[in-house]
Protein backbone atom coordinates (compact mmCIF):
# COMPACT_ATOMS: atom_id res chain seq x y z
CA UNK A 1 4.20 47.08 -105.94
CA UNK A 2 2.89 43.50 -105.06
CA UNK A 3 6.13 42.66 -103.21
CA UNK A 4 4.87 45.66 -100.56
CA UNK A 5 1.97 44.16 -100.00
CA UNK A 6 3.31 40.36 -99.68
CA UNK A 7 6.44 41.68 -97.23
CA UNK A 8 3.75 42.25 -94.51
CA UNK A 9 0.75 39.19 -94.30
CA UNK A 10 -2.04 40.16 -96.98
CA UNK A 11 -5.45 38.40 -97.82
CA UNK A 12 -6.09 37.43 -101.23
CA UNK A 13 -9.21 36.60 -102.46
CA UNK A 14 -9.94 33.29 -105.09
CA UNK A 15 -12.73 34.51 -107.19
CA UNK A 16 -11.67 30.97 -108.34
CA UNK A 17 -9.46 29.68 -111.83
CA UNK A 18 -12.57 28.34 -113.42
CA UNK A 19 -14.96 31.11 -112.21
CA UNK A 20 -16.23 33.01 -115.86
CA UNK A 21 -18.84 34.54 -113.93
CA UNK A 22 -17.95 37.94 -115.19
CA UNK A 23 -21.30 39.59 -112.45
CA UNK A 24 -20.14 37.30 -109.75
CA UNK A 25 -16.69 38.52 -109.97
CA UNK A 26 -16.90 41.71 -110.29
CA UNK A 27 -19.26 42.00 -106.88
CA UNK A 28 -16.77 39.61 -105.19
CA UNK A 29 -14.28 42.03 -106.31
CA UNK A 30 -16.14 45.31 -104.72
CA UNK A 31 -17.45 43.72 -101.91
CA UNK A 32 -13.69 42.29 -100.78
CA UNK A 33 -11.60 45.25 -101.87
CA UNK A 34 -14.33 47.59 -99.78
CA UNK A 35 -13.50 45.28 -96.87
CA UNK A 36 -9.48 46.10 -97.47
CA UNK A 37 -8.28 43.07 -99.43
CA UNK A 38 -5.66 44.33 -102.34
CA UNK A 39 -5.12 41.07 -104.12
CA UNK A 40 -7.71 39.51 -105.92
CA UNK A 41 -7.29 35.80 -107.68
CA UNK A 42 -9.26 35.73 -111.52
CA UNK A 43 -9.98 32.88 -114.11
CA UNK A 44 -7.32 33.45 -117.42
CA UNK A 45 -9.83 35.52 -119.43
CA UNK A 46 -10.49 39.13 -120.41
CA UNK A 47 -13.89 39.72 -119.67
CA UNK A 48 -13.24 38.21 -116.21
CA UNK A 49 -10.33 40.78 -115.92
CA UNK A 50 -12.60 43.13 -117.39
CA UNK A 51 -14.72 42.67 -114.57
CA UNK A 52 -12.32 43.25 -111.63
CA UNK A 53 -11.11 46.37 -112.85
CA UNK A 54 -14.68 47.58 -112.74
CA UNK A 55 -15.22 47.15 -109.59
CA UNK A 56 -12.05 48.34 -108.10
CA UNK A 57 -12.81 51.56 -110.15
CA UNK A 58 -8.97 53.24 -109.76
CA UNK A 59 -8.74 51.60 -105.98
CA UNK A 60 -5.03 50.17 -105.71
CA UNK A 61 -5.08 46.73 -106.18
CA UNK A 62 -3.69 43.28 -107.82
CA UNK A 63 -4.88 41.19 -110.21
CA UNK A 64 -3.25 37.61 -110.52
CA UNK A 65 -4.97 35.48 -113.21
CA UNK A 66 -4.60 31.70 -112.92
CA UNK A 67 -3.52 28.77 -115.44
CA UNK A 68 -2.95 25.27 -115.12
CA UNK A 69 -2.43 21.79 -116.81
CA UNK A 70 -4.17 19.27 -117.78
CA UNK A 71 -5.46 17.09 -115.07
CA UNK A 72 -5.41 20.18 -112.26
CA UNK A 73 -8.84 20.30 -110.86
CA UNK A 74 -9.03 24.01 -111.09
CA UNK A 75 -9.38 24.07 -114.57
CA UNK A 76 -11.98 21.08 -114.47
CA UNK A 77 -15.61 21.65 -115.95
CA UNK A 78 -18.20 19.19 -114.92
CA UNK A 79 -20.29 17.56 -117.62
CA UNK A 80 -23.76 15.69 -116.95
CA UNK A 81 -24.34 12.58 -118.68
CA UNK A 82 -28.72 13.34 -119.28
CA UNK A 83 -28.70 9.53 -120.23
CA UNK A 84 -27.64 8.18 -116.84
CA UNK A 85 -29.01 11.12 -114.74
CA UNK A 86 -32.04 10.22 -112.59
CA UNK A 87 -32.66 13.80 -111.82
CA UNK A 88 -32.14 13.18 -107.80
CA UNK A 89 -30.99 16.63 -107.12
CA UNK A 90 -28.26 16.09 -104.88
CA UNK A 91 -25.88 17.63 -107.44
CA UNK A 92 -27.82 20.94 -107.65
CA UNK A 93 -27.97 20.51 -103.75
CA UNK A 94 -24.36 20.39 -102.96
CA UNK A 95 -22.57 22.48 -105.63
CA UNK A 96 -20.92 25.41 -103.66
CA UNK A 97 -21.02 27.99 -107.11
CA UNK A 98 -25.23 27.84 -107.95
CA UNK A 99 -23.69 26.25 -111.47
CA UNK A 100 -26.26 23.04 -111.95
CA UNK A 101 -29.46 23.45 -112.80
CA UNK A 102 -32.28 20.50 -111.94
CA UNK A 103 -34.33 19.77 -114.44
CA UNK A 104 -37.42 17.21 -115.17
CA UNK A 105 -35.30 13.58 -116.30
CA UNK A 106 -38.04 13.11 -118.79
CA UNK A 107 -37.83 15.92 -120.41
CA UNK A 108 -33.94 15.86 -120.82
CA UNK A 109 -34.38 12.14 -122.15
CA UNK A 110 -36.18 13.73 -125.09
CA UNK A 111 -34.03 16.23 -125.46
CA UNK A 112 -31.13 13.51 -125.19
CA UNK A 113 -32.78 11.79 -128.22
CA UNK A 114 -33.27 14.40 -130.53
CA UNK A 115 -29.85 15.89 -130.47
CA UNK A 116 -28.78 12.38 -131.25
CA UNK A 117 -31.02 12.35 -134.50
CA UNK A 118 -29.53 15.24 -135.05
CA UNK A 119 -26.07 15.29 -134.10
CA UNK A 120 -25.61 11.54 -135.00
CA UNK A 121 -23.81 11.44 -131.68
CA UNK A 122 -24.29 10.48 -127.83
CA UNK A 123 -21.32 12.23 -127.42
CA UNK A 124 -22.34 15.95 -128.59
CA UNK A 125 -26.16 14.96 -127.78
CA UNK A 126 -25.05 15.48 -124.28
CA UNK A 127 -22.71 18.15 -124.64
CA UNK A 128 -25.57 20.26 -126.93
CA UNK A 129 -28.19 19.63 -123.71
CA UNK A 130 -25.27 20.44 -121.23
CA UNK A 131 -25.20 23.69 -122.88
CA UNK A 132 -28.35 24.73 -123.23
CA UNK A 133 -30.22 23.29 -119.82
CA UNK A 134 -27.08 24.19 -117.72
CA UNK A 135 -25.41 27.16 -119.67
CA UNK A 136 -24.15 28.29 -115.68
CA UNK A 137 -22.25 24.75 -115.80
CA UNK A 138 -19.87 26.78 -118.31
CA UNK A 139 -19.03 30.07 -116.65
CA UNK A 140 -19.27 28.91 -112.93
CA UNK A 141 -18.30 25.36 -112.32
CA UNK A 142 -14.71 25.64 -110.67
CA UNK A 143 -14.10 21.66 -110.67
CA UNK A 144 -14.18 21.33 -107.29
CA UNK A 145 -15.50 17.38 -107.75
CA UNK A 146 -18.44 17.63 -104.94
CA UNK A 147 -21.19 16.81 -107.33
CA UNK A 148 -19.32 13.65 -108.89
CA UNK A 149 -18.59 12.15 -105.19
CA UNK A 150 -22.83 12.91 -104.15
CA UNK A 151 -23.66 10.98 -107.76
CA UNK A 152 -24.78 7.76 -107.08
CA UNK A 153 -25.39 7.41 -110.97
CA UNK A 154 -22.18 7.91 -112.19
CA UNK A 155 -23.73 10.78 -114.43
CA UNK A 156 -21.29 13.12 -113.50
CA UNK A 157 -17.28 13.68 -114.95
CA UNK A 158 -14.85 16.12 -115.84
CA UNK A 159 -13.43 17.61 -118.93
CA UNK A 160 -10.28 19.38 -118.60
CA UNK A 161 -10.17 23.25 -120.41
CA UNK A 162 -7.17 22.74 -121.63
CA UNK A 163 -6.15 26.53 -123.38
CA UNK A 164 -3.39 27.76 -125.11
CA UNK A 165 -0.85 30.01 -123.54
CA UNK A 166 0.37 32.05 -126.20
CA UNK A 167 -3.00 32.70 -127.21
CA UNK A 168 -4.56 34.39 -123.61
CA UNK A 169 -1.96 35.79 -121.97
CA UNK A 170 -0.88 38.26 -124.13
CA UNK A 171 -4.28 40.24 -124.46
CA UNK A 172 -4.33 39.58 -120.24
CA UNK A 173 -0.33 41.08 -119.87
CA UNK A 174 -1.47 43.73 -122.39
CA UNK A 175 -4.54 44.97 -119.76
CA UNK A 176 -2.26 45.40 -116.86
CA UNK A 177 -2.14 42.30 -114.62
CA UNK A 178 0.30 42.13 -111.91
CA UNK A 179 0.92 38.46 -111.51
CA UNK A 180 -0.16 34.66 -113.18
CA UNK A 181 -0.10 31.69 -111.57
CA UNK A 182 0.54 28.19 -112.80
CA UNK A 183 -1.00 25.45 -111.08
CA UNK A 184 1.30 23.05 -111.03
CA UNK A 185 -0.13 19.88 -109.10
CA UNK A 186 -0.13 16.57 -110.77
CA UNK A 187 3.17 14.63 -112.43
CA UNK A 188 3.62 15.84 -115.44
CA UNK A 189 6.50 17.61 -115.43
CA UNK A 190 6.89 17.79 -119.14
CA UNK A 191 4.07 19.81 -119.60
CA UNK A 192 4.74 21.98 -116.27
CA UNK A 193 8.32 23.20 -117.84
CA UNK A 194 7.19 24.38 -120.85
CA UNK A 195 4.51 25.90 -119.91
CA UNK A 196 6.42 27.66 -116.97
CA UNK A 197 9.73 28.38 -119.59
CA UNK A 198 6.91 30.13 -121.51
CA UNK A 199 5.21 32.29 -118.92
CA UNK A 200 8.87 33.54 -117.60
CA UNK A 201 9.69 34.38 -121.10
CA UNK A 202 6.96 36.72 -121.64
CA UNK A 203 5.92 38.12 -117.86
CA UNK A 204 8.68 39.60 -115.99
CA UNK A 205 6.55 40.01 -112.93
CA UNK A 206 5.59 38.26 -109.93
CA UNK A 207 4.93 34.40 -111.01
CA UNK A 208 2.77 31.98 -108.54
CA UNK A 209 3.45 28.52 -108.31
CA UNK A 210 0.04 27.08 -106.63
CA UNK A 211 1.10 23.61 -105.70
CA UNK A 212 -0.19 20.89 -103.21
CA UNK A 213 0.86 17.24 -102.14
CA UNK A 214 -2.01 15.28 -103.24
CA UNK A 215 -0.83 13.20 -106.45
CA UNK A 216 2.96 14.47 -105.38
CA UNK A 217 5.01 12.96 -102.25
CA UNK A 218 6.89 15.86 -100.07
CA UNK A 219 9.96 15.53 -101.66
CA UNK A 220 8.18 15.76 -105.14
CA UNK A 221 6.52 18.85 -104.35
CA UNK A 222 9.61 20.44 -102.93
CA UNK A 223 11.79 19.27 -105.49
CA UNK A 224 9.26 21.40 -107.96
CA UNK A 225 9.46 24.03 -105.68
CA UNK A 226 13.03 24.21 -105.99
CA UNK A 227 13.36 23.38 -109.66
CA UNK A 228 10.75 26.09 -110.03
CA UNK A 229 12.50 29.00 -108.88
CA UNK A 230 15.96 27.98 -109.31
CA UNK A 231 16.43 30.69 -112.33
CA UNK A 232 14.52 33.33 -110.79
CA UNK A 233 15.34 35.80 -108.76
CA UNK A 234 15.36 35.71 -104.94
CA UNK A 235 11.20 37.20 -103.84
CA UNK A 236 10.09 37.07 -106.98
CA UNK A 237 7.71 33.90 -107.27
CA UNK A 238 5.22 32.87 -104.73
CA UNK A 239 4.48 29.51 -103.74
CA UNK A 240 0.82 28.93 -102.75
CA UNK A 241 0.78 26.07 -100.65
CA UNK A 242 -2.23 24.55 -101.59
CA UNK A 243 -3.22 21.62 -98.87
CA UNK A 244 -6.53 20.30 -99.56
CA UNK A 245 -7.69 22.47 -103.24
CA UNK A 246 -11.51 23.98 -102.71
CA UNK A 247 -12.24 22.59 -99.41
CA UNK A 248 -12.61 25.64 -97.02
CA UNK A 249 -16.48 24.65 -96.75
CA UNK A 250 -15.97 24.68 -93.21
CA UNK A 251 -14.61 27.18 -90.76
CA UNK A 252 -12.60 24.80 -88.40
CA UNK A 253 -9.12 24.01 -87.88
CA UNK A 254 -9.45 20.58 -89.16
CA UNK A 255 -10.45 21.90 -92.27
CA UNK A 256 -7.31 24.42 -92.75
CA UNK A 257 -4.78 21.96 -90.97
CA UNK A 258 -3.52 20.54 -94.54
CA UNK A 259 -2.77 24.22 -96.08
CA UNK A 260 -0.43 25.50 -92.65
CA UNK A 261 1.10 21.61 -93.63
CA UNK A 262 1.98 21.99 -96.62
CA UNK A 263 3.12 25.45 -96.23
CA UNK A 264 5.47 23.98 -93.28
CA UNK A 265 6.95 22.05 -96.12
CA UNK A 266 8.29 25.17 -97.94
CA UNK A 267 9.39 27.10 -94.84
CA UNK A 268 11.38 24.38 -93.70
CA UNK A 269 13.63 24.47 -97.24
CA UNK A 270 14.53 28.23 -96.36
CA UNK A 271 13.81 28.52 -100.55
CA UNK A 272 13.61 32.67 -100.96
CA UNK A 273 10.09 32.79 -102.31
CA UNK A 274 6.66 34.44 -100.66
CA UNK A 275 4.58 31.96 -98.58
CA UNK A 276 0.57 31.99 -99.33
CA UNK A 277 -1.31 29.86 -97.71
CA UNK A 278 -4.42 28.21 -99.70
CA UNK A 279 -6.90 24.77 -99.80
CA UNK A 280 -9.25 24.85 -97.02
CA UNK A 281 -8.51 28.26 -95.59
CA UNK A 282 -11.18 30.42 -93.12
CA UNK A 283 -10.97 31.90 -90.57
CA UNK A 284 -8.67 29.93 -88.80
CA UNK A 285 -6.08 29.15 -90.89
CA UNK A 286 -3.90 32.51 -89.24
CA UNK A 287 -4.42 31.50 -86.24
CA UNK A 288 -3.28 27.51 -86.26
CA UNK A 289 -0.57 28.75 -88.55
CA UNK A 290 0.94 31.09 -85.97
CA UNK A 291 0.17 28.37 -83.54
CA UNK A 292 2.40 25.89 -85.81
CA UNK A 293 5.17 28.62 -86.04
CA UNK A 294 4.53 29.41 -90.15
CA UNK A 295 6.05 32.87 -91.43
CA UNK A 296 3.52 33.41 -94.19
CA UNK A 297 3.32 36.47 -96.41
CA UNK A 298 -0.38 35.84 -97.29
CA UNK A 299 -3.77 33.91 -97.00
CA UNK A 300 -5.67 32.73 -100.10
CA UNK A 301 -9.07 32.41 -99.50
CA UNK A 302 -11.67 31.15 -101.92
CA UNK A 303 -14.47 28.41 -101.39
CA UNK A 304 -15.15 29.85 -97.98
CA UNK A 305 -15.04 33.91 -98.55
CA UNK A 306 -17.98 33.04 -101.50
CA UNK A 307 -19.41 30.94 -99.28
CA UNK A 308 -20.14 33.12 -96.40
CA UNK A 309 -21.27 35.86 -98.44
CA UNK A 310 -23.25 33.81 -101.12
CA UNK A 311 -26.42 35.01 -100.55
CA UNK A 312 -25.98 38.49 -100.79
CA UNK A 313 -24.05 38.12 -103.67
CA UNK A 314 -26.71 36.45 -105.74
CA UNK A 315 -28.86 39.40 -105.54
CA UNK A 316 -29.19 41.30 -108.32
CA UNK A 317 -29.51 44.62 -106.22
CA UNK A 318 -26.37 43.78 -104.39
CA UNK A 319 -24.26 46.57 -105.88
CA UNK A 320 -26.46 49.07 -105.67
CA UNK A 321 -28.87 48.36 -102.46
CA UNK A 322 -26.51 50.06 -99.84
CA UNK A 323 -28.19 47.86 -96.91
CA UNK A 324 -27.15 45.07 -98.06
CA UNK A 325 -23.63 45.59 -99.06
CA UNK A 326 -23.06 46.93 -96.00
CA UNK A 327 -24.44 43.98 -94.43
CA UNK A 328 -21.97 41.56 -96.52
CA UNK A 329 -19.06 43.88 -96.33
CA UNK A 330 -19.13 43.33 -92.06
CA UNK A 331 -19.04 39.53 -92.48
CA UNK A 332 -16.09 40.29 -95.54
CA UNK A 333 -13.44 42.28 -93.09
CA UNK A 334 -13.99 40.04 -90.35
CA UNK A 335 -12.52 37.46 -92.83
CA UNK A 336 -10.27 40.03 -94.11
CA UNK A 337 -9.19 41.33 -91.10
CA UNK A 338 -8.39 37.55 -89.57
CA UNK A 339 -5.10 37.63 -91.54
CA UNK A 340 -3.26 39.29 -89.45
């Protein structure tokens, strides 16, 4: 059962919410279960889950698949307005997932312009050449905001996915999955209850509450918490305390100081959930959170476990070219094994 696993201090890998990358997935999921992890993090569709069960091929394992609200940056797609784009680069440069494509301006103009003749629309001109120039935009982009900040054009937002419930978690429950988690991090609480009355209606197994401070004060967040979990019994939910969402870029302890914060939050309520630690976790983050005094049950790692494997996992041998698995599965257990 998950609760085994959770009772001592496991490592969970974020193949990320918005990741679609059915390829990528499944060789994060080989390469990280190979290195020992047993809980693996997947975007809210089938093919995705599809993926993962691939690669674990019978290994024992978890699958949690994640689902938020509107206005949750993990369920965020980046769009490219071709009109205003300069064709700089910098978005291409910085973008952590390979998802944007750079392309010639002028040529994207004139694409730009026809789709209006044709369309009749700026509008779905833009979305028609986001599609077709950047179709990795789509599956890949994970919101994590780093191209909008580097856009000095403004050419850059973000449309929210917003999905139906009732309509993908049944076929997901119906393939096996051991928990879902609702990301639960901006004010509206409206749509947070019914969306969380629904999930506990229809999954009776472990539920994750991935939560963080940012648009929420303390006493917000651990009101939530508390609201939350209130009708469920005691160890049955995890709350991933999410301090700074996709920002483990960095192995430091500056970087992972805001997760072992925020997860200081929930110890210090005594609430009888699992602790996971997530937002800007490495390397570190076990060791400033024993430093800091944190009983966690787990470490979420996502940004920076694709990160430091990246460029083995773009190649298309990587499954099958022993060398180099073997090279990327070293680098994965040191990560793995830093849990501990």
């Amino acid at each position: 059962m998950l609760a085994d696993i959770l009772d001592g201090k496991c490592f969970k890998l974020v193949c990320g919410a918005g990741n679609e990358d059915a390829a990528e997935v499944e060789k994060l999921v080989a390469l990280y279960s190979a290195a020992g992890c047993r809980f693996f993090d997947l975007s809210a569709k089938p093919a995705i889950v599809d993926a993962a069960k691939r690669a674990l091929s019978g290994k024992e394992a978890y699958l949690c698949v994640s689902v938020g609200i509107k206005g949750d940056p993990h369920v965020n797609k980046a769009r490219i307005d071709y009109e205003k784009c300069v064709g700089c680069g910098k978005c291409s440069e910085i973008c952590p997932q390979g998802a944007i494509k750079y392309h010639k301006v002028k040529s994207i103009r004139r694409l730009v312009a026809r789709n209006k003749r044709v369309y009749g629309s700026a509008r779905l001109a833009v979305r028609q050449v986001n599609a077709s120039l950047c179709p990795l935009l789509a599956i890949r982009c994970i919101g994590c905001g780093k191209c909008e900040k580097v856009c000095s054009k403004d050419a850059i937002s973000y449309v929210p996915q917003e999905v139906d419930l009732k309509e993908i978690l049944p076929p997901l429950i119906a393939r096996g999955i051991d928990c879902i988690e609702l990301h639960a991090m901006n004010d509206n609480d409206n749509e947070i209850a019914e969306k969380w009355s629904y999930i506990n209606e229809i999954f009776d197994g472990m539920l994750s509450v991935c939560t963080a401070r940012g648009k929420l004060s303390d006493e917000k967040m651990v009101l939530r918490i508390k609201e939350m979990t209130a009708g469920r019994a005691p160890y049955t939910t995890i709350i991933q305390a999410d301090g700074f969402p996709m920002s483990g870029s960095q192995d430091d302890y500056k970087t992972t100081l805001q997760a072992v914060a925020t997860a200081e939050l929930v110890q210090n309520e005594n609430i009888p959930v699992y602790i996971m630690l997530s937002g800007g976790t490495n390397s570190k983050t076990a060791e400033l959170a024993k430093l800091c005094g944190i009983n966690y049950h787990g470490i979420a790692v996502g940004t920076f476990a694709r990160k430091i494997v990246k460029k083995y996992i773009e190649r298309e041998d990587f499954l099958t070219n022993e060398r180099i698995f073997n090279e990327a599965l070293e680098i994965a257990q040191k990560l793995v094994n830093s849990v501990v």
